[in-house]
Each structure stands twice: as structure tokens, then as C-alpha cells.
N, C-alpha and C. Protein backbone atom coordinates (compact mmCIF):
# COMPACT_ATOMS: atom_id res chain seq x y z
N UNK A 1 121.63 61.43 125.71
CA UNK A 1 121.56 61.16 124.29
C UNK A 1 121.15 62.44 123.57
N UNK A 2 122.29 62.81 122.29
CA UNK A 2 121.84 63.94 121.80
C UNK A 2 120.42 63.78 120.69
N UNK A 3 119.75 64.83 120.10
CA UNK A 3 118.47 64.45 119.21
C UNK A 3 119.30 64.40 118.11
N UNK A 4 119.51 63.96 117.13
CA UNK A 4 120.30 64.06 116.33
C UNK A 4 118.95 64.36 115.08
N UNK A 5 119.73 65.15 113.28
CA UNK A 5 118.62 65.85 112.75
C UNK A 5 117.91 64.88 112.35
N UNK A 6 118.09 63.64 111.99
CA UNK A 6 116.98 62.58 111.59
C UNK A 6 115.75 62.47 112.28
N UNK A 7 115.88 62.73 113.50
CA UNK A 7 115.25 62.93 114.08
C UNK A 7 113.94 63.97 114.83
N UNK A 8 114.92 65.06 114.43
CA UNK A 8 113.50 66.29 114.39
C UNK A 8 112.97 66.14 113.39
N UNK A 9 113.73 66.24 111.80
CA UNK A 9 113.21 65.87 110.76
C UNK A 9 111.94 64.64 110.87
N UNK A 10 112.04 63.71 111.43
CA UNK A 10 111.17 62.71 111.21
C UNK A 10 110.16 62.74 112.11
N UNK A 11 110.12 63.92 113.04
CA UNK A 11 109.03 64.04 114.22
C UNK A 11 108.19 64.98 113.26
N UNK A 12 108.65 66.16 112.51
CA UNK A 12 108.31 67.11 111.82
C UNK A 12 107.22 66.30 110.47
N UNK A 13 107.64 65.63 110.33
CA UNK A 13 107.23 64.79 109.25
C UNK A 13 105.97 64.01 109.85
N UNK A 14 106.13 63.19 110.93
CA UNK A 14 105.33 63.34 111.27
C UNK A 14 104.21 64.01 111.85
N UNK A 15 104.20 65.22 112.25
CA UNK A 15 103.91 66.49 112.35
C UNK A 15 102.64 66.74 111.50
N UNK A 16 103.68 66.95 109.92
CA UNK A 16 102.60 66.96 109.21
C UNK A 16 101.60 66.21 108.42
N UNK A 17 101.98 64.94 108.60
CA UNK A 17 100.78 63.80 108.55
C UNK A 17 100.29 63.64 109.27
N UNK A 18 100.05 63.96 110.42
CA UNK A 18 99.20 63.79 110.93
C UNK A 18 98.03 65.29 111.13
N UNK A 19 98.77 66.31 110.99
CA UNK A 19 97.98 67.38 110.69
C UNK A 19 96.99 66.98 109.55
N UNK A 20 97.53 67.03 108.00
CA UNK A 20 96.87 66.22 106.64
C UNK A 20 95.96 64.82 107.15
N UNK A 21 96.24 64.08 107.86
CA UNK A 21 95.08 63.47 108.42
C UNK A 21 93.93 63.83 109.18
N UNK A 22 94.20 64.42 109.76
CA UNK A 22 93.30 65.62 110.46
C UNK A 22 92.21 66.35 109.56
N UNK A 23 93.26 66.79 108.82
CA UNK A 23 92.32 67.89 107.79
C UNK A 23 91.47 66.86 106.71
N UNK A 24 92.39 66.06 106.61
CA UNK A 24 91.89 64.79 105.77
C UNK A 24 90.24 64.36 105.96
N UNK A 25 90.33 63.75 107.21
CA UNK A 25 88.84 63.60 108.23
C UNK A 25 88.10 63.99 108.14
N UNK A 26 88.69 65.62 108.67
CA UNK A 26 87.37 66.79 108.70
C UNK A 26 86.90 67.34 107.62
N UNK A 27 87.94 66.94 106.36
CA UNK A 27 86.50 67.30 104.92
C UNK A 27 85.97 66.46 104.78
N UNK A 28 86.63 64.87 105.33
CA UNK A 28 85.36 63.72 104.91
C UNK A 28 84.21 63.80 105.82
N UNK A 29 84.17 64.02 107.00
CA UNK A 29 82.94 64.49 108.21
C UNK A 29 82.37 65.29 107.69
N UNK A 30 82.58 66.70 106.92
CA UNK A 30 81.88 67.64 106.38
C UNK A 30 81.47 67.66 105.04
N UNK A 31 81.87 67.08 104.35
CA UNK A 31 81.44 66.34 103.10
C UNK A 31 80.46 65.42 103.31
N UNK A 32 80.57 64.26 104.39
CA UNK A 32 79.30 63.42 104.71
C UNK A 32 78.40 64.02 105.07
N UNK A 33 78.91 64.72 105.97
CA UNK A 33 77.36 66.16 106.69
C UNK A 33 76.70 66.99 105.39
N UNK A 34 77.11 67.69 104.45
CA UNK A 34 76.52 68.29 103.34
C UNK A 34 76.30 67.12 102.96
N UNK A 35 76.49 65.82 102.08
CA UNK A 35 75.69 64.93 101.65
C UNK A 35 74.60 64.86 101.82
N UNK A 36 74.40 64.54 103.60
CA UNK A 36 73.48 63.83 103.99
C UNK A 36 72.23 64.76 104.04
N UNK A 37 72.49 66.18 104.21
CA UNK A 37 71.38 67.38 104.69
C UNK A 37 71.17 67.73 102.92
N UNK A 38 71.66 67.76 102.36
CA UNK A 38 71.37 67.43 100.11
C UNK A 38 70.73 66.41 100.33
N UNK A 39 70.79 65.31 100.60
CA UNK A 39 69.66 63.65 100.24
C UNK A 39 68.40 63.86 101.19
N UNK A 40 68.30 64.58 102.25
CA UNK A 40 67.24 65.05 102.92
C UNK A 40 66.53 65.82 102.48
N UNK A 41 67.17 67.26 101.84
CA UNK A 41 66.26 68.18 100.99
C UNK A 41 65.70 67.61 99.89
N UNK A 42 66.15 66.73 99.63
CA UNK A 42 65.91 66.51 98.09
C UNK A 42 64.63 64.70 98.24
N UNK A 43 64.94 64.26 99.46
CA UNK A 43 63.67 63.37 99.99
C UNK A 43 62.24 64.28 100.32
N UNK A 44 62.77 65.42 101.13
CA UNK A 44 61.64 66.18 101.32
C UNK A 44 61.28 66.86 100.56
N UNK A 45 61.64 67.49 99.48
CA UNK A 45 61.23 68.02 97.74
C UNK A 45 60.35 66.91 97.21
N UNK A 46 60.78 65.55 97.49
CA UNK A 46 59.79 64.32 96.48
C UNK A 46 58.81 64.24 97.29
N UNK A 47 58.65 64.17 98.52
CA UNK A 47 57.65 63.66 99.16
C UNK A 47 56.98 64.78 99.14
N UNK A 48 57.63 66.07 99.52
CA UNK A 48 56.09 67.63 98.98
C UNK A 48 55.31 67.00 97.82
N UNK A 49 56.29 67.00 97.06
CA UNK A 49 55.15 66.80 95.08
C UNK A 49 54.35 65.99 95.62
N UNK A 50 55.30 64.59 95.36
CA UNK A 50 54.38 63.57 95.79
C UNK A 50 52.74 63.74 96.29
N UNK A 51 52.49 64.40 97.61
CA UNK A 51 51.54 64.58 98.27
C UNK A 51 50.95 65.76 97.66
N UNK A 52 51.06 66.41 97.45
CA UNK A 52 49.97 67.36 96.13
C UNK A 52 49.68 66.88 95.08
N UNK A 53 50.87 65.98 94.81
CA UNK A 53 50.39 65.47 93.06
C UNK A 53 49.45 64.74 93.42
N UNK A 54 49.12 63.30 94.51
CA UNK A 54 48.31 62.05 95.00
C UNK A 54 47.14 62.96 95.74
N UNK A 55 47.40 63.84 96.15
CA UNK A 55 45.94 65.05 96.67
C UNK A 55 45.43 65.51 95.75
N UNK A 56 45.74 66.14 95.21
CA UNK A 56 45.20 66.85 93.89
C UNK A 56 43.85 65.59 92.90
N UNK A 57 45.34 64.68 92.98
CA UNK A 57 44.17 63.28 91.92
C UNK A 57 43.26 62.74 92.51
N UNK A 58 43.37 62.83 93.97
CA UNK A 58 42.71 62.01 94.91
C UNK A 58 41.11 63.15 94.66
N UNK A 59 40.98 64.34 94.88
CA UNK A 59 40.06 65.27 94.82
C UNK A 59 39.63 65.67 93.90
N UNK A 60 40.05 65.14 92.63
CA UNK A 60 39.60 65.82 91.02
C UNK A 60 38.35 64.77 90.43
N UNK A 61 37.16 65.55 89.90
CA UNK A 61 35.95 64.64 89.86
C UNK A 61 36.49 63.89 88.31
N UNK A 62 35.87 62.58 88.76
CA UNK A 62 35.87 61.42 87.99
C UNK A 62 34.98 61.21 87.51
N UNK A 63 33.82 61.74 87.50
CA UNK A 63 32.46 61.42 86.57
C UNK A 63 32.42 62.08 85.59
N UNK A 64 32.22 61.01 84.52
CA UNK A 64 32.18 62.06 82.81
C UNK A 64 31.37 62.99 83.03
N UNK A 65 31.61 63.99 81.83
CA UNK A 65 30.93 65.06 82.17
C UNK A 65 29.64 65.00 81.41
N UNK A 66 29.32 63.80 80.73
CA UNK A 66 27.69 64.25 80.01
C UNK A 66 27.09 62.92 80.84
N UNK A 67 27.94 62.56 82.10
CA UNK A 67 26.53 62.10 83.25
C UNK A 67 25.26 62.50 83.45
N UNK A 68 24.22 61.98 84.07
CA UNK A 68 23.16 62.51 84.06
C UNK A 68 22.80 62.16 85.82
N UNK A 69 23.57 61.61 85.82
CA UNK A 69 23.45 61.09 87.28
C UNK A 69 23.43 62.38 88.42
């Protein structure tokens, strides 16, 4: 049986969909990967403040200052 051109044509074609799927993937894998390491920096940015801001208040004197105590 000869290949006739419909046929390379349509292997080719497929060819390149499935390449474009490929590439497709691997920006969504690497797009999820930068997401996820951005929502991490940016958890660990809140939770730094956080814990200086709740330290800070936690250690700052609370007795008026014309106490006598």
C-alpha cells in the first residue's frame, strides 16, 4: 500500500498538535510552579509582619504613664 499525501499531511498535522500540546502543558506546569513559589513568598512576607507587628505589641508597656505604681 502506497502512503498517499493525505496522509503525511495528516501525520504532520498531527505532528504539530501534539508538539502545541506539549508546549501547551509545559507553560501550564510552569505557570503553576511560579504561582505557587509567588503565594509562598507572599504567605511568608504576611506571616514576617505579622510576628513583629504581634511582638512588638506584645512587649510595648501598657501602664499609663502618670502611674504611681
Amino acid at each position: 500500500m502506497r502512503i498517499q499525501t493525505i496522509q503525511i499531511v495528516a501525520a504532520l498535522i498531527a505532528a504539530i498538535a501534539f508538539t502545541l500540546a506539549f508546549i501547551a502543558a509545559g507553560a501550564f506546569l510552569l505557570s503553576l510552579m511560579f504561582g505557587l513559589v509567588g503565594a509562598a513568598a507572599v504567605a511568608w512576607l504576611t506571616y514576617m509582619v505579622a510576628t513583629r507587628w504581634l511582638s512588638r505589641r506584645r512587649h510595648r508597656d501598657v501602664t499609663p504613664s502618670g502611674s504611681t505604681r
